[in-house]
Protein backbone atom coordinates (compact mmCIF):
# COMPACT_ATOMS: atom_id res chain seq x y z
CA UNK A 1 -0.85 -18.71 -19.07
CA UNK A 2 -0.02 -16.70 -15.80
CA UNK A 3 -2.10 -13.26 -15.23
CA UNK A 4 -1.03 -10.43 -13.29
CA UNK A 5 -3.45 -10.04 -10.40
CA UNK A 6 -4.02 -7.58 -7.36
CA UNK A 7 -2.13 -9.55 -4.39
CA UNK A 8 -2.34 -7.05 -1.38
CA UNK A 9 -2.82 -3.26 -0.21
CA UNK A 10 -2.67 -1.09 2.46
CA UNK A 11 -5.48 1.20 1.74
CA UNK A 12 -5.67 5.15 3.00
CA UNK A 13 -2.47 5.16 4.70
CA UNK A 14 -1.57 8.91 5.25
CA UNK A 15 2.29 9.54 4.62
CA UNK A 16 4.35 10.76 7.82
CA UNK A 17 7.20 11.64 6.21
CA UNK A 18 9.24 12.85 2.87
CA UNK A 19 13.21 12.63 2.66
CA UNK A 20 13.89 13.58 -1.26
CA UNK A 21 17.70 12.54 0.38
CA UNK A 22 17.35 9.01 0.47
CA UNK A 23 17.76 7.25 -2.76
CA UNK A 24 14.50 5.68 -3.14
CA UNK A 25 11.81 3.50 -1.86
CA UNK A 26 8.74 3.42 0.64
CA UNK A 27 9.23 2.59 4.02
CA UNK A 28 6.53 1.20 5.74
CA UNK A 29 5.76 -0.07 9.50
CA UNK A 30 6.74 -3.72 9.85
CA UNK A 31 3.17 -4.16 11.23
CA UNK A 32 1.43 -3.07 8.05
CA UNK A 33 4.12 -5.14 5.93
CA UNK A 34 3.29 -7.82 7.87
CA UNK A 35 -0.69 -8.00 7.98
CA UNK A 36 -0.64 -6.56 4.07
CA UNK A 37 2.01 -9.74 3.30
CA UNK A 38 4.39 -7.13 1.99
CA UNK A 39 8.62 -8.18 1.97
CA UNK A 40 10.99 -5.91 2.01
CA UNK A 41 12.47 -4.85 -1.30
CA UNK A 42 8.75 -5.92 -2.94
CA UNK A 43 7.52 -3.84 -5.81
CA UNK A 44 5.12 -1.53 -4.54
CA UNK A 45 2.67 0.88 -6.21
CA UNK A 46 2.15 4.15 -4.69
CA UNK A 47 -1.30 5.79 -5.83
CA UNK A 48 -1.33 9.18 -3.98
CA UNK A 49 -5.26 9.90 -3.40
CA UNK A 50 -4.57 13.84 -2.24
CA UNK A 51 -2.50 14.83 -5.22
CA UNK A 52 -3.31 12.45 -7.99
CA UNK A 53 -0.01 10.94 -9.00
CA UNK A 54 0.87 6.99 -9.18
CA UNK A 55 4.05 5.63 -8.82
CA UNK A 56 6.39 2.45 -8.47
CA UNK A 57 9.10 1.63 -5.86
CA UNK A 58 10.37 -0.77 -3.39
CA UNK A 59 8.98 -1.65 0.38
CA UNK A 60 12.00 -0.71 3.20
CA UNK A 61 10.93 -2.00 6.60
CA UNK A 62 10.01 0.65 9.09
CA UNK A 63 9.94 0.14 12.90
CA UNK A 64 7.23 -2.01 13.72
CA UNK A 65 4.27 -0.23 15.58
CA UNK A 66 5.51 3.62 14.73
CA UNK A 67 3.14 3.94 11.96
CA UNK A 68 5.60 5.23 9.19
CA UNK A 69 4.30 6.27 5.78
CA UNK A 70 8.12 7.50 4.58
CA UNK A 71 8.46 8.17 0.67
CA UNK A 72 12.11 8.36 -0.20
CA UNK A 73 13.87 9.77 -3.07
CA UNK A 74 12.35 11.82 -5.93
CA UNK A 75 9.07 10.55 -5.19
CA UNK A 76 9.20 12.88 -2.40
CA UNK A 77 8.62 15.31 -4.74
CA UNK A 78 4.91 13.50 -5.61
CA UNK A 79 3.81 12.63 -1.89
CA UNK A 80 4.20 14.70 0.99
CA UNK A 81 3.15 14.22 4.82
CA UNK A 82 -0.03 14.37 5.45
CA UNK A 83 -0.95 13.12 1.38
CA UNK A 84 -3.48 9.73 1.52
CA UNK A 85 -1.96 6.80 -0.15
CA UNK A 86 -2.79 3.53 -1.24
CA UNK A 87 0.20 0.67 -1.36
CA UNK A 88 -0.36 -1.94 -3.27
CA UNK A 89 1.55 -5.32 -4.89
CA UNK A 90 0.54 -7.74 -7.60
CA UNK A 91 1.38 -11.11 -8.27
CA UNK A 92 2.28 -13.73 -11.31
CA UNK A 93 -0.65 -16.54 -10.85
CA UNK A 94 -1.03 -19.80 -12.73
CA UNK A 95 -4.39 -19.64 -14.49
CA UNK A 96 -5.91 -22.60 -12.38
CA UNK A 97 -5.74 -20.37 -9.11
CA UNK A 98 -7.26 -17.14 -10.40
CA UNK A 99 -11.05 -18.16 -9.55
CA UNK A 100 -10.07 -18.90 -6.00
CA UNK A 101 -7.37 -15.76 -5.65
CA UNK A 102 -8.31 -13.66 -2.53
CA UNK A 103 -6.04 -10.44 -2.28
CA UNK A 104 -5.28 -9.11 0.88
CA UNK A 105 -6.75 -5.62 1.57
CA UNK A 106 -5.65 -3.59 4.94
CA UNK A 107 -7.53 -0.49 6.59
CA UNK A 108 -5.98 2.04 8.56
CA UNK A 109 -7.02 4.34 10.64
CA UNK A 110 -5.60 8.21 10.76
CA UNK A 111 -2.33 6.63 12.83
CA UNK A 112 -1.89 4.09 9.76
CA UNK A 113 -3.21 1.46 12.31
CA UNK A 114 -5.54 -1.88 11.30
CA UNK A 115 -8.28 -1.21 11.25
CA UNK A 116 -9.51 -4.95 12.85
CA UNK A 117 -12.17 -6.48 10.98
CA UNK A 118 -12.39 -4.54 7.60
CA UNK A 119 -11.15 -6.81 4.90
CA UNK A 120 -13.36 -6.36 2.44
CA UNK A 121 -13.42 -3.60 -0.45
CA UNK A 122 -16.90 -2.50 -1.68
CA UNK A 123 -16.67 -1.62 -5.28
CA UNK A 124 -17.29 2.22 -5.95
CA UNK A 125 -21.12 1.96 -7.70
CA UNK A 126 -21.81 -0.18 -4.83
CA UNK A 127 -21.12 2.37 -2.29
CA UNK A 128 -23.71 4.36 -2.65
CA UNK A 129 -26.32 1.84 -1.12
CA UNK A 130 -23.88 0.20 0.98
């Protein structure tokens, strides 16, 4: 059996731009790509924290260190500058790796840059006393 598990995110990322004239996608810094072990033309899920709405497309690389957030196409219509985002890809595992999977989670600042040495997502009851 293979499972479907979380592989990677960038979490918080705050969107820079909108062009409803492109035909679709996400493009994304090559820097965040990179550290979130994103491809270009990966499946990416767009959950927009600011207005609510989820939504799947493809990774475009951006240029690396400019910090683009850029939702392209109709999506534009869901996610606008300044909206908080989280941008995340799953992977097809073999059932003998799933107790040792370790997704890859990246933090970001206000400038959608690393945050360096955050890795690690506390799960929401868990925040309260954290």
């Amino acid at each position: 059996m293979r499972r479907i598990l979380f592989k990677s995110k960038i979490h918080r990322a705050t969107v820079t731009q909108a062009d409803l004239d492109y035909e679709g996608s996400v493009t994304i810094d090559r820097d965040l790509l990179r550290a979130a072990d994103i491809v270009e033309n990966e499946k990416v899920a767009v959950w927009n924290i600011t207005q609510g709405t989820r939504l799947e497309t493809y990774a475009l690389e951006g240029e690396a260190g400019s910090g683009v957030i850029c939702i392209n196409g109709a999506a534009a219509h869901l996610n606008k500058p300044g909206d908080l985002v989280i941008l995340a890809t799953f992977a097809e595992v073999e059932e003998a790796e799933v107790a040792s999977w370790k997704p890859t989670v990246v933090f970001v600042d206000k400038d959608n840059r690393v945050v360096p040495g955050q890795t690690k997502e506390i799960p929401g009851p868990q925040r309260r006393t954290a």
